[in-house]
C-alpha atoms as a PDB file:
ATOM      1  CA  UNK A   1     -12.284   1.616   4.764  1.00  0.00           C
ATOM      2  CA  UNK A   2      -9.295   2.672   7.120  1.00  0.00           C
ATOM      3  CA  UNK A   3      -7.135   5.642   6.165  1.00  0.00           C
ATOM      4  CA  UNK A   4      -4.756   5.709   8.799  1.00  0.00           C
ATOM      5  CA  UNK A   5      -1.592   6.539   7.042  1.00  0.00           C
ATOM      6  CA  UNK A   6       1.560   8.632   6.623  1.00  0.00           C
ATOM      7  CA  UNK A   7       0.792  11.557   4.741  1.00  0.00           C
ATOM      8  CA  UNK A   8       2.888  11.592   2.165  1.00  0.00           C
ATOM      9  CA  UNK A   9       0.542  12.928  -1.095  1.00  0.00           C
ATOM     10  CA  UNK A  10       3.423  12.682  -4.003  1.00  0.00           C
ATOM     11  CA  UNK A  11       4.839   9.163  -2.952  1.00  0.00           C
ATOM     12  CA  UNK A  12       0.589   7.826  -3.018  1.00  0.00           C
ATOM     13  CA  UNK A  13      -0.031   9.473  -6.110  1.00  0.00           C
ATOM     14  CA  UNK A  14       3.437   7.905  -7.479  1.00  0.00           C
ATOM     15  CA  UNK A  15       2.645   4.555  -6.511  1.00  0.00           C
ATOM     16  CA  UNK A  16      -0.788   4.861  -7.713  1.00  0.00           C
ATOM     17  CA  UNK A  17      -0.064   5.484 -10.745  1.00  0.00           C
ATOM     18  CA  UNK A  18       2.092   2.944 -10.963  1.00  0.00           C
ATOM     19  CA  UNK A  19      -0.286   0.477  -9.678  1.00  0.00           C
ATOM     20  CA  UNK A  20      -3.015   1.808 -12.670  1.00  0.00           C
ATOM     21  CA  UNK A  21      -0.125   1.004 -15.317  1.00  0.00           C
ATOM     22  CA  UNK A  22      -0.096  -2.735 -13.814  1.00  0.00           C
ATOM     23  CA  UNK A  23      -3.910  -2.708 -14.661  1.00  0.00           C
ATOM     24  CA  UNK A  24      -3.441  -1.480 -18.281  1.00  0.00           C
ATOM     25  CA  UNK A  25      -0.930  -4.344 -19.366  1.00  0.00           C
ATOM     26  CA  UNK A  26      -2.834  -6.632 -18.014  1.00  0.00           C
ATOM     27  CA  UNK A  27      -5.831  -5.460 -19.937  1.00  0.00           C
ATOM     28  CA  UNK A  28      -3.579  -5.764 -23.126  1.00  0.00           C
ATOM     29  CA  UNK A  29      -1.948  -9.368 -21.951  1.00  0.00           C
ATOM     30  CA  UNK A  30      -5.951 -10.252 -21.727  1.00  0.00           C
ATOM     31  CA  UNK A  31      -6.662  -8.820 -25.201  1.00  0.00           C
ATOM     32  CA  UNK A  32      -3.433 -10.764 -26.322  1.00  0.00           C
ATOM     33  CA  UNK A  33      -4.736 -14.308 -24.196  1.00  0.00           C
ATOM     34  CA  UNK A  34      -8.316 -13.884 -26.214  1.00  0.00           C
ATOM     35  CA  UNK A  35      -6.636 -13.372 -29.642  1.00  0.00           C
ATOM     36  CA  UNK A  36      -4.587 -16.665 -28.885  1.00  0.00           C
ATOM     37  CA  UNK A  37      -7.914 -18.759 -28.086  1.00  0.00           C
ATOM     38  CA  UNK A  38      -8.369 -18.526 -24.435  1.00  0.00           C
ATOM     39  CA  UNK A  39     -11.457 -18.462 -22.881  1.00  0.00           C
ATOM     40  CA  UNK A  40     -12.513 -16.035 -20.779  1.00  0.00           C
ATOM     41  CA  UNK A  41     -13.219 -18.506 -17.952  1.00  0.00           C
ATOM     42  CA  UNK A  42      -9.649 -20.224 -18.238  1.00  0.00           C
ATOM     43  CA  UNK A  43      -8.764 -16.191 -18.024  1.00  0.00           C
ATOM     44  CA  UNK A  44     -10.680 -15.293 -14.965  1.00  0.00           C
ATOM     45  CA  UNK A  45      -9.554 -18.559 -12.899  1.00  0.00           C
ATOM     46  CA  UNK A  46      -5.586 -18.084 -13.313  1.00  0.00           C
ATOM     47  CA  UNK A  47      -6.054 -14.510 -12.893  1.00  0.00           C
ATOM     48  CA  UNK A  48      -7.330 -15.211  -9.426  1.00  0.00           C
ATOM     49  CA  UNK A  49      -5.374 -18.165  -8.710  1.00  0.00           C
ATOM     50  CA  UNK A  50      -1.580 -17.014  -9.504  1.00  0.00           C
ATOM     51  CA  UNK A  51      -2.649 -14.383  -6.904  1.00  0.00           C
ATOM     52  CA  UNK A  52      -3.373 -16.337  -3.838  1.00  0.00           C
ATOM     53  CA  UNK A  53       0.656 -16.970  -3.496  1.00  0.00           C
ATOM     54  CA  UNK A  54       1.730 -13.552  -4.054  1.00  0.00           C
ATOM     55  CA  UNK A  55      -0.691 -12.159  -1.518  1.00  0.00           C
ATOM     56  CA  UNK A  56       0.200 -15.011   0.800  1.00  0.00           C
ATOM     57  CA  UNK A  57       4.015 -13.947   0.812  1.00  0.00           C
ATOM     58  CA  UNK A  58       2.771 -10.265   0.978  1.00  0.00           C
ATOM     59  CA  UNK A  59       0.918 -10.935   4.602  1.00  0.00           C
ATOM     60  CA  UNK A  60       4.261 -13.041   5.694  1.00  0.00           C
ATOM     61  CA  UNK A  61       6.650 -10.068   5.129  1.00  0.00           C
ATOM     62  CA  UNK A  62       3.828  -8.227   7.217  1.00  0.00           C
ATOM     63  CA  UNK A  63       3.641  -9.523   9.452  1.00  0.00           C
ATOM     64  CA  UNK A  64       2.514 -13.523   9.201  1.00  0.00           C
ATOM     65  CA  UNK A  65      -0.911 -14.784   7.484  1.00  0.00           C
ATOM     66  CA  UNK A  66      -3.154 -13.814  10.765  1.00  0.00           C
ATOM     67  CA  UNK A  67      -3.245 -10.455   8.979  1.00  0.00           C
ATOM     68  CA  UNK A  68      -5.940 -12.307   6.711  1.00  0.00           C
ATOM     69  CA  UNK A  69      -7.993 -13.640   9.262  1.00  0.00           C
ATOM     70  CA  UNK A  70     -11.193 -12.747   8.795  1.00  0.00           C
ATOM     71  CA  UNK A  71     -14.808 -13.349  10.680  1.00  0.00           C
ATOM     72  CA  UNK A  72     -16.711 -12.494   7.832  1.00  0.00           C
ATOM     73  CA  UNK A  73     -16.892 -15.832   5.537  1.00  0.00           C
ATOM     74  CA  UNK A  74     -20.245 -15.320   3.941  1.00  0.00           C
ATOM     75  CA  UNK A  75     -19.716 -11.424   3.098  1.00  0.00           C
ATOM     76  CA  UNK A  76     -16.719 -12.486   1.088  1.00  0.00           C
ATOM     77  CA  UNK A  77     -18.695 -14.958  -0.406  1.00  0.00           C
ATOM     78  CA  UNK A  78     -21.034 -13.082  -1.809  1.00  0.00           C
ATOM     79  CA  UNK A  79     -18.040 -10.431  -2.958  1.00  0.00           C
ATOM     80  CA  UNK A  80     -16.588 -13.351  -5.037  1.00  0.00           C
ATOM     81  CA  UNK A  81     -19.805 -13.989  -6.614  1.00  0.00           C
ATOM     82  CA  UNK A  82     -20.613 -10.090  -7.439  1.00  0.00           C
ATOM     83  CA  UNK A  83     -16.470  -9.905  -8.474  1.00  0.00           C
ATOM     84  CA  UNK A  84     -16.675 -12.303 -10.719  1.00  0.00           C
ATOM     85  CA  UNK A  85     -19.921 -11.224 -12.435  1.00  0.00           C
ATOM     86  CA  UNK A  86     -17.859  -8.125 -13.182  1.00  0.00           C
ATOM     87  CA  UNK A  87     -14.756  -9.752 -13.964  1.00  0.00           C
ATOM     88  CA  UNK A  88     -16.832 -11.358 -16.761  1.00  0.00           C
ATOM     89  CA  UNK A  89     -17.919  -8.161 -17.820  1.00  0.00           C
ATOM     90  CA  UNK A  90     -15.010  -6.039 -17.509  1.00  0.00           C
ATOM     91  CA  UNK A  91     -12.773  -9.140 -19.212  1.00  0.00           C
ATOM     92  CA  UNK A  92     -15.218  -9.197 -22.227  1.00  0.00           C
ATOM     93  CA  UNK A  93     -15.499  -5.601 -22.271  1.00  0.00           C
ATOM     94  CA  UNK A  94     -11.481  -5.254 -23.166  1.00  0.00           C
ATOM     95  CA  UNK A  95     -11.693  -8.367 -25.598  1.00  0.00           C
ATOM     96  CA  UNK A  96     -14.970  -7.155 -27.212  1.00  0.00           C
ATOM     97  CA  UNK A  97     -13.799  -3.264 -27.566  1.00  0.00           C
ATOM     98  CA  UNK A  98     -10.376  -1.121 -28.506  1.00  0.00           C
ATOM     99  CA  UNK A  99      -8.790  -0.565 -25.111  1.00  0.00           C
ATOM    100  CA  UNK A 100      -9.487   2.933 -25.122  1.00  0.00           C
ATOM    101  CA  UNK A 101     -12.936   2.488 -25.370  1.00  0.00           C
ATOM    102  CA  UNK A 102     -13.082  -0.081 -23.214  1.00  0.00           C
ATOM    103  CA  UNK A 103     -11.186   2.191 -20.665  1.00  0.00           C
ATOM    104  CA  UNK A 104     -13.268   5.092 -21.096  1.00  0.00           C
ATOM    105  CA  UNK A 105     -16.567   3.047 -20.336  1.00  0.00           C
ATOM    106  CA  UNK A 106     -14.814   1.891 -17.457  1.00  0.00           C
ATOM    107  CA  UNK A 107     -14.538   5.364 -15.831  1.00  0.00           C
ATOM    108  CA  UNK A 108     -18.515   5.500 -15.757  1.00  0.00           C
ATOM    109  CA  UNK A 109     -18.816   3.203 -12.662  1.00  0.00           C
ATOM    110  CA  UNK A 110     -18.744   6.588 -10.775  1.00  0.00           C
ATOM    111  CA  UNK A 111     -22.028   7.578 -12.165  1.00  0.00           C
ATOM    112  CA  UNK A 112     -23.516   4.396 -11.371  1.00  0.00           C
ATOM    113  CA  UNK A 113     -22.584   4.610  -8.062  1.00  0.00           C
ATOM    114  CA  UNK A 114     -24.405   7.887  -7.472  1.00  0.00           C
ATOM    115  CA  UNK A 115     -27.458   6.311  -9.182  1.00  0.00           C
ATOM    116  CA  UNK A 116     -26.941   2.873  -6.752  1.00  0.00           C
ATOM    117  CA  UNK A 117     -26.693   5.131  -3.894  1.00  0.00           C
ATOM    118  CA  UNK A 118     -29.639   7.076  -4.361  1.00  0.00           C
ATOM    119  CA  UNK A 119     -32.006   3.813  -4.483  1.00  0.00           C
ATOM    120  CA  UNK A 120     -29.963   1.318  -2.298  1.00  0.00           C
ATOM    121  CA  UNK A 121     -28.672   4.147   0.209  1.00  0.00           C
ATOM    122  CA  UNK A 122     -31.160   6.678   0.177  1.00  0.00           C
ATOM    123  CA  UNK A 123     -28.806   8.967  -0.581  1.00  0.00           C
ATOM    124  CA  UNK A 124     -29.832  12.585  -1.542  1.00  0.00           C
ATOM    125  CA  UNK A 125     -28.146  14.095  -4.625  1.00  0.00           C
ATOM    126  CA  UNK A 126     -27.377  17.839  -5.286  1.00  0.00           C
ATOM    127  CA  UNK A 127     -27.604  19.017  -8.540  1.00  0.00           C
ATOM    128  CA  UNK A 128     -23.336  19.146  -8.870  1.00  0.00           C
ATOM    129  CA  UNK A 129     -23.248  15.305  -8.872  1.00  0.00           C
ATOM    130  CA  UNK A 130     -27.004  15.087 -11.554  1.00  0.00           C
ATOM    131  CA  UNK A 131     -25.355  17.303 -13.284  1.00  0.00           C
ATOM    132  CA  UNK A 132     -22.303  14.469 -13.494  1.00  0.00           C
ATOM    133  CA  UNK A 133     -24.387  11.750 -14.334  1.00  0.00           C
ATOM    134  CA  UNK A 134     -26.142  13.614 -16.726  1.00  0.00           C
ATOM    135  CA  UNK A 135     -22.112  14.779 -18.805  1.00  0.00           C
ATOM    136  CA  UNK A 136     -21.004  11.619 -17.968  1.00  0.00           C
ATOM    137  CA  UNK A 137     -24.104   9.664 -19.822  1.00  0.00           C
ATOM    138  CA  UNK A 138     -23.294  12.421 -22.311  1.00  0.00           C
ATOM    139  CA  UNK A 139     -20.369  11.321 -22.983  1.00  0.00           C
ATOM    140  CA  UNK A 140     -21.037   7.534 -23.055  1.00  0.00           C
ATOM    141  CA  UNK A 141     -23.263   8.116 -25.758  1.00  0.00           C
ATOM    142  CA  UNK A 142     -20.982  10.111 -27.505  1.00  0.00           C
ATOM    143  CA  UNK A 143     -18.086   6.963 -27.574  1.00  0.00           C
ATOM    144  CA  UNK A 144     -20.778   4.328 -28.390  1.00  0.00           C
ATOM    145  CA  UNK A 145     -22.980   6.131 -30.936  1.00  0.00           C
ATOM    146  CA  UNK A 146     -25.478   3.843 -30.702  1.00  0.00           C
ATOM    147  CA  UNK A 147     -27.127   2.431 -33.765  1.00  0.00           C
ATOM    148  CA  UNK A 148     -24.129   3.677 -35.781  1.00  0.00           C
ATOM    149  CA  UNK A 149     -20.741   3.685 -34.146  1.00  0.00           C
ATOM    150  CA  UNK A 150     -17.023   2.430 -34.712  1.00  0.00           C
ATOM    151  CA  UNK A 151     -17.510   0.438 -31.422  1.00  0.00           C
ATOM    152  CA  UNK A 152     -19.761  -2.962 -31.193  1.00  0.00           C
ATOM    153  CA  UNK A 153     -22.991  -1.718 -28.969  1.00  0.00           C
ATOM    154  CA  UNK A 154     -22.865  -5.405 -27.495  1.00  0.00           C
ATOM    155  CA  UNK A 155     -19.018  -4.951 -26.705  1.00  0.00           C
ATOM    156  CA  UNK A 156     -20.379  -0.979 -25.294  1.00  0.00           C
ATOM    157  CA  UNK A 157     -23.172  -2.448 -22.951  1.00  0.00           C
ATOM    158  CA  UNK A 158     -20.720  -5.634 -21.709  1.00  0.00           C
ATOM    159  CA  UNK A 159     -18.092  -2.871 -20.691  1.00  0.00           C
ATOM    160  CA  UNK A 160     -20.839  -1.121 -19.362  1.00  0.00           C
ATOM    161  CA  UNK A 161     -21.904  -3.722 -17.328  1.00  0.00           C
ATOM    162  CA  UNK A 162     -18.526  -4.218 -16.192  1.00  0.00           C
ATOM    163  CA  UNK A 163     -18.677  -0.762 -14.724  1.00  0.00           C
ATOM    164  CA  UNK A 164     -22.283  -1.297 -13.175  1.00  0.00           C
ATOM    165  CA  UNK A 165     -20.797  -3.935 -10.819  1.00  0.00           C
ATOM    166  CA  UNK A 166     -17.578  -1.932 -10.150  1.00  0.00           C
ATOM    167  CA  UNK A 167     -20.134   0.420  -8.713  1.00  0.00           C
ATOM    168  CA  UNK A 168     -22.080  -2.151  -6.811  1.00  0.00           C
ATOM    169  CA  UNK A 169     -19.290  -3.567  -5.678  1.00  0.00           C
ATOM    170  CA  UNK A 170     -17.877  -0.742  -4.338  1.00  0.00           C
ATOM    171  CA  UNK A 171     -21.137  -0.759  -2.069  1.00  0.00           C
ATOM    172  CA  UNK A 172     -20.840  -3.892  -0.333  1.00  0.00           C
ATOM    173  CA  UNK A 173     -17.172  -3.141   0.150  1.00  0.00           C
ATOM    174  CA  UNK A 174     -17.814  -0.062   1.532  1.00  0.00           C
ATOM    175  CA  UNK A 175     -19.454  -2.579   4.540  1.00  0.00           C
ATOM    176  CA  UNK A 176     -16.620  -4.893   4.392  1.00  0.00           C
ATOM    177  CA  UNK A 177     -14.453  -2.036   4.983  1.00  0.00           C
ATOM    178  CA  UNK A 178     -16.207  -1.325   8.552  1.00  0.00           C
ATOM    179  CA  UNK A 179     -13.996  -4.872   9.691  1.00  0.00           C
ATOM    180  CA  UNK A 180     -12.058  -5.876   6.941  1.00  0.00           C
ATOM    181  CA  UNK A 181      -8.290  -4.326   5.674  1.00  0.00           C
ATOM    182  CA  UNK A 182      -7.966  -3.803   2.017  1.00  0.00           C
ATOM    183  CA  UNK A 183      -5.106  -6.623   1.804  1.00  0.00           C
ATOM    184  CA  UNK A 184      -7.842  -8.815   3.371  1.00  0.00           C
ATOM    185  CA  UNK A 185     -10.995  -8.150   1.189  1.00  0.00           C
ATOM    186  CA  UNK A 186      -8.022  -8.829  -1.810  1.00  0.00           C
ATOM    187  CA  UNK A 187      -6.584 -11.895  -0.214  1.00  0.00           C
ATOM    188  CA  UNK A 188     -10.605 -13.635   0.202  1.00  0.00           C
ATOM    189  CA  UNK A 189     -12.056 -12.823  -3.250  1.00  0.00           C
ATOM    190  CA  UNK A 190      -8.802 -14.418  -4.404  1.00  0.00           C
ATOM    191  CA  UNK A 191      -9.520 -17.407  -2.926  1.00  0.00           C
ATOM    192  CA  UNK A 192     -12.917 -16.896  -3.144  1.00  0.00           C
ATOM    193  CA  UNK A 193     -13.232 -16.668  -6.592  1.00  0.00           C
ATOM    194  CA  UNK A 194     -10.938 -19.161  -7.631  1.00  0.00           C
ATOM    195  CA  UNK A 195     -12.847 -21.785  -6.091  1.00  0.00           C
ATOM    196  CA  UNK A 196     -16.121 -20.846  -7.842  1.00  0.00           C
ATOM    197  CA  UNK A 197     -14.274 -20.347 -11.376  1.00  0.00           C
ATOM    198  CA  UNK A 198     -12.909 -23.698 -10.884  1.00  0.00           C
ATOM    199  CA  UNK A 199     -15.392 -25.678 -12.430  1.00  0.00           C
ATOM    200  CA  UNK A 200     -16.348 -23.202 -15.114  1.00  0.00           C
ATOM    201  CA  UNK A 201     -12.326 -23.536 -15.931  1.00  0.00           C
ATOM    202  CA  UNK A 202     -12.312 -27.088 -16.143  1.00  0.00           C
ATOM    203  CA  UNK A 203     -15.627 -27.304 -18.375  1.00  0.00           C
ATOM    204  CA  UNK A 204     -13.493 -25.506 -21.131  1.00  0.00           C
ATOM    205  CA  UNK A 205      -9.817 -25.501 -20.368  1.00  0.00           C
ATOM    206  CA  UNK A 206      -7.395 -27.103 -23.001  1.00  0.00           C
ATOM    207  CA  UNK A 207      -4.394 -27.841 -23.872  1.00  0.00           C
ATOM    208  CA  UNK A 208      -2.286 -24.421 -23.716  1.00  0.00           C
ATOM    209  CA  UNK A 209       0.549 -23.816 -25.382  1.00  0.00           C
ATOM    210  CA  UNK A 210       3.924 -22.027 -23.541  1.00  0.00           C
ATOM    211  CA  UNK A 211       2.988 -18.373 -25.406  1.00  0.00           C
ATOM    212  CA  UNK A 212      -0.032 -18.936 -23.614  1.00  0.00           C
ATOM    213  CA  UNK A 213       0.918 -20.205 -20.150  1.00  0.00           C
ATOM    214  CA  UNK A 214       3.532 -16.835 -20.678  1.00  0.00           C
ATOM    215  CA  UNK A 215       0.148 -14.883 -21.198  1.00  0.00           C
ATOM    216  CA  UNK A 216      -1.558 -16.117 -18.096  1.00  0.00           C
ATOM    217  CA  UNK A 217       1.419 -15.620 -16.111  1.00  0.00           C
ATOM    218  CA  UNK A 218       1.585 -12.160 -16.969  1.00  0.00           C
ATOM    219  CA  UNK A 219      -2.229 -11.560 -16.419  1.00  0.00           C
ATOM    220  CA  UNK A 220      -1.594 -13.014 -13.212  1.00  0.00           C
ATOM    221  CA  UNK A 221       1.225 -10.611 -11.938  1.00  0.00           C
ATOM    222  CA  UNK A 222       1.004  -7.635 -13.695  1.00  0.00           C
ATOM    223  CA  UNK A 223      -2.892  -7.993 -12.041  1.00  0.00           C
ATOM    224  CA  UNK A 224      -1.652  -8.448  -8.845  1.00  0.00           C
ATOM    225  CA  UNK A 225       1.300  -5.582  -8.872  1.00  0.00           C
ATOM    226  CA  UNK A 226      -1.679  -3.470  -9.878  1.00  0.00           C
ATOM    227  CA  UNK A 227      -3.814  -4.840  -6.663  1.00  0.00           C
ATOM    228  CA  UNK A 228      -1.058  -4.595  -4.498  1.00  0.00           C
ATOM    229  CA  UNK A 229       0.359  -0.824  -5.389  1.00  0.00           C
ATOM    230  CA  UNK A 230      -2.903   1.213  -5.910  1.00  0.00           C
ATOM    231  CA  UNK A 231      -3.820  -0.641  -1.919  1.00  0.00           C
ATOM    232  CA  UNK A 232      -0.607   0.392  -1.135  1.00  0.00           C
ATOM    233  CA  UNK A 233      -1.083   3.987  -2.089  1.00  0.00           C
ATOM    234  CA  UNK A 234      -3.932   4.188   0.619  1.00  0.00           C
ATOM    235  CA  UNK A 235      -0.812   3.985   2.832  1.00  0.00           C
ATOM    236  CA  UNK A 236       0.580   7.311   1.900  1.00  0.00           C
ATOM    237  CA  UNK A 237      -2.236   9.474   1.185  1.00  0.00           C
ATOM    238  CA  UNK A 238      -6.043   9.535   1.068  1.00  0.00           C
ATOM    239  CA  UNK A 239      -8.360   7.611  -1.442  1.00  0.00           C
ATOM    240  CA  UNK A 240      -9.946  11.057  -2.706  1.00  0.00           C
ATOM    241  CA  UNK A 241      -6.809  12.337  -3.488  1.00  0.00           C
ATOM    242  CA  UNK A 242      -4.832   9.997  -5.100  1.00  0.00           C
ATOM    243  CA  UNK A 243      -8.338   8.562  -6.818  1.00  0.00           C
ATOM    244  CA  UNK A 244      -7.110  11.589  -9.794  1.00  0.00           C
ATOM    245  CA  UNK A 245      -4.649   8.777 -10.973  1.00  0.00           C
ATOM    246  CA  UNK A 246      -6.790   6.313 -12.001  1.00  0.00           C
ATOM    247  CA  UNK A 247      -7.617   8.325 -15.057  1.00  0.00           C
ATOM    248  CA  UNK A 248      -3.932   7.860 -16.330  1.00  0.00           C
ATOM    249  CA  UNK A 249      -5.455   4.547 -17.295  1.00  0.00           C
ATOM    250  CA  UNK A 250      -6.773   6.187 -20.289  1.00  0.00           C
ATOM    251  CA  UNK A 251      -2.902   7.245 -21.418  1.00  0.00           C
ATOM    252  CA  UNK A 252      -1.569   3.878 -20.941  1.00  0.00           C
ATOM    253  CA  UNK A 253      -4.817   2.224 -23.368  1.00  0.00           C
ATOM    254  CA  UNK A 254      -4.491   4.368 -25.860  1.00  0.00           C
ATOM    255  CA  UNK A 255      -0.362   4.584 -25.782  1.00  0.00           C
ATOM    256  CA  UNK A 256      -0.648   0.262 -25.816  1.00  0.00           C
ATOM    257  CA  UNK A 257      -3.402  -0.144 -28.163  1.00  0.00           C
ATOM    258  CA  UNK A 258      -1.675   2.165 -30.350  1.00  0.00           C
ATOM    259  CA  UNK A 259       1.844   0.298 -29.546  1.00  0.00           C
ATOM    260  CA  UNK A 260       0.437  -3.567 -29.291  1.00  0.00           C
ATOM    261  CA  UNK A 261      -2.723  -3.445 -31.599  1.00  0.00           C
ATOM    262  CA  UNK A 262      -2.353  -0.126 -33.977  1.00  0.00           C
ATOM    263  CA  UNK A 263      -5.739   1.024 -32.794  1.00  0.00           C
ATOM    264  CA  UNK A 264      -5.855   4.693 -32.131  1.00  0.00           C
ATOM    265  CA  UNK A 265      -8.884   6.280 -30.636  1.00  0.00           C
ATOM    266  CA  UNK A 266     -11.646   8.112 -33.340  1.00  0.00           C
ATOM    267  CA  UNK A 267     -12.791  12.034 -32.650  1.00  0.00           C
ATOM    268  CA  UNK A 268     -15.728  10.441 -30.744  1.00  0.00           C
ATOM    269  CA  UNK A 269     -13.990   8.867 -27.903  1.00  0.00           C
ATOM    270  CA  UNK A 270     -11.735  12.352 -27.506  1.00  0.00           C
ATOM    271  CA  UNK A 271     -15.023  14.161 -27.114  1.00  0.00           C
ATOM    272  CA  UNK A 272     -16.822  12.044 -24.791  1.00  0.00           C
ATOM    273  CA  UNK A 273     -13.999  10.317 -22.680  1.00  0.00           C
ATOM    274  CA  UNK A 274     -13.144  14.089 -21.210  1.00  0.00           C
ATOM    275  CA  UNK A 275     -17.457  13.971 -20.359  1.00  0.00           C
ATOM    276  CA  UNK A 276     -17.017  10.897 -18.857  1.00  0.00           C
ATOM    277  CA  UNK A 277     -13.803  11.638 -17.090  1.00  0.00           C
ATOM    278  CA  UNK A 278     -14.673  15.037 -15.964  1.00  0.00           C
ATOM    279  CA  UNK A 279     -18.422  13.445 -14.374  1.00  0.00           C
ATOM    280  CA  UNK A 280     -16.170  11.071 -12.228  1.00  0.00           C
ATOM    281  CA  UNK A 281     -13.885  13.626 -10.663  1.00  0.00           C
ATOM    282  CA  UNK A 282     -17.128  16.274 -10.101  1.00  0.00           C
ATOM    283  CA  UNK A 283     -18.315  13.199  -8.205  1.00  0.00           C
ATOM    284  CA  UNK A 284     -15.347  12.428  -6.768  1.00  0.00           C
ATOM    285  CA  UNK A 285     -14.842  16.226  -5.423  1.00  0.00           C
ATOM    286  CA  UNK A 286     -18.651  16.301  -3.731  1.00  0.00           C
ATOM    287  CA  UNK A 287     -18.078  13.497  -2.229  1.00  0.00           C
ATOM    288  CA  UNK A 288     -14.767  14.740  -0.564  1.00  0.00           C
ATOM    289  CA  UNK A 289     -16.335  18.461   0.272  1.00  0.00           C
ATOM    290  CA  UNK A 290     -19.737  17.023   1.708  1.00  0.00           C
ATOM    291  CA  UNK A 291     -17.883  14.083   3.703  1.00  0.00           C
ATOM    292  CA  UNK A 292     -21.193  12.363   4.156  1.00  0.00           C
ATOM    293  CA  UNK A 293     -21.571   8.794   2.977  1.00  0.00           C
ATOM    294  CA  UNK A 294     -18.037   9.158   1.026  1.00  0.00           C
ATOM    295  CA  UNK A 295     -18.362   7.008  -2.071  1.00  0.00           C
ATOM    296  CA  UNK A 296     -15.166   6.221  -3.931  1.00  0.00           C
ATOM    297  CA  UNK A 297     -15.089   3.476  -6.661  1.00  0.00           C
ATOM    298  CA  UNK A 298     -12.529   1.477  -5.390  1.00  0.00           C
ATOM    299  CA  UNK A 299     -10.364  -0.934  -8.046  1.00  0.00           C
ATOM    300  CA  UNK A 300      -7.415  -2.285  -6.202  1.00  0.00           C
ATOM    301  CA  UNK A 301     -10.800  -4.298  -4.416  1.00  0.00           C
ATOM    302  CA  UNK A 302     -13.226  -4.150  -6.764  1.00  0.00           C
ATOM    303  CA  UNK A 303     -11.974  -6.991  -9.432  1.00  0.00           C
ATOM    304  CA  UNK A 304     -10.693  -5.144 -12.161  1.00  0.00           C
END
């Protein structure tokens, strides 16, 4: 991915922060859509749809919609078909779980990524980043306890699954990256993935209600704000070092499921979300000091 920008470090790690609080209401505006009888498919569709406009005006004010030309049809393709997979997953992951845990789970795609890169990549892996993977399962186990938890184990593995494809994800758009701008590989799994929802929408949409179309309003912009600010941060400084801010998400789930729901995190999830946390930044660091087949998970275009 292109990381031509001006090097401004406080402004990118501003805006990404920013951009990670536009993820974490819409994770609680998708809690709030399930409670009120959504489904998940209905969910995923206007998600992607209310997007396509706002990313359309975005291009005009930079410069007119051949910004989103792209010559790469059937890549994209197959990125709306892997984004959606883990838009199912990372959707049913904050329904299914407290949004805390559901957060925390999240922040494992890191480890799968070093896992995805050693068999699909051929990577080879030092002991700093097995040494990651082996904390950050640590601390997964820790949250889910399974067999005997305060979490779901189905809700644990969905999230966890959600996180899996994150990490895939990220692979293939590491290749799309090679041609394709961020605002681009946004702009086509938009559209993308709106057109294969469709059907699945209209198998089991329903009469909404105005709370509702309020709900998928706000999915669809708050969403987008957090699409369009963390790509935006890329503009100001680089991905592994404004890639710190993504853990704030953990502040903002527990502050809203605390505020919205009255869920506050148990001991567990204290002692294994800093496991899980502290695997992705190791990671995140190796990658950055070795400089060789730099993996980042990357949000803003992977779906979340």
């Amino acid at each position: 991915m292109t990381e031509t920008h001006t090097d401004r470090p406080m402004l990118a790690l501003l805006v990404r922060l920013l951009g990670i609080m536009g993820f974490a209401v819409m994770a609680v505006l998708i809690k709030l859509a399930a409670e009120s009888g959504i489904h998940i498919a209905e969910l995923i569709f206007w998600r992607q749809f209310i997007s396509i406009p706002i990313l359309l005006a975005w291009a005009m004010m930079a410069g007119g919609v051949i910004l989103l030309k792209t010559r790469r049809p059937r890549a994209h393709g197959i990125r709306a078909i892997y984004g959606l997979a883990g838009m199912v997953c990372n959707f049913g992951g904050v329904i299914l779980l407290p949004l805390a845990e559901a957060t925390t789970l999240g922040f494992s795609a890191p480890i799968f990524a070093v896992l995805l890169s050693i068999i699909l990549l051929r990577e080879t892996v030092g002991i700093w980043r097995w040494s990651a993977v082996l904390a950050g399962f640590a601390g997964i186990v820790v949250i889910a306890q399974p067999g005997g938890g305060h979490i779901p184990l189905f809700g644990a593995m969905v999230a966890l699954g959600g996180a899996f494809m994150i990490a895939l994800i990220s692979i293939q758009i590491r290749d799309l990256g090679r041609t394709e701008k961020p605002m681009v590989i946004v702009f086509w799994f938009s559209v993308t993935s709106t057109i294969v929802a469709f059907p699945a929408m209209l198998w089991v949409s329903k009469s909404l209600t105005s709370y509702q179309w309020l709900l998928l309003l706000g999915i669809g912009l708050s969403g987008t704000w957090g699409q369009v600010l963390v790509t935006q941060a890329l503009r100001f400084g680089k991905v592994s070092s404004v890639i710190v801010m993504d853990y704030s998400n953990l502040i903002w789930a527990t502050l809203l499921g605390w505020l919205v729901f009255a869920t506050v995190p148990p001991a567990s999830t204290w002692v294994g979300a800093p496991l899980v946390i502290a695997a992705g930044v190791i990671i995140a660091w190796r990658e950055r000091v070795t400089s060789s087949h730099r993996f980042i998970v990357e949000k803003d275009v992977a779906g979340t």
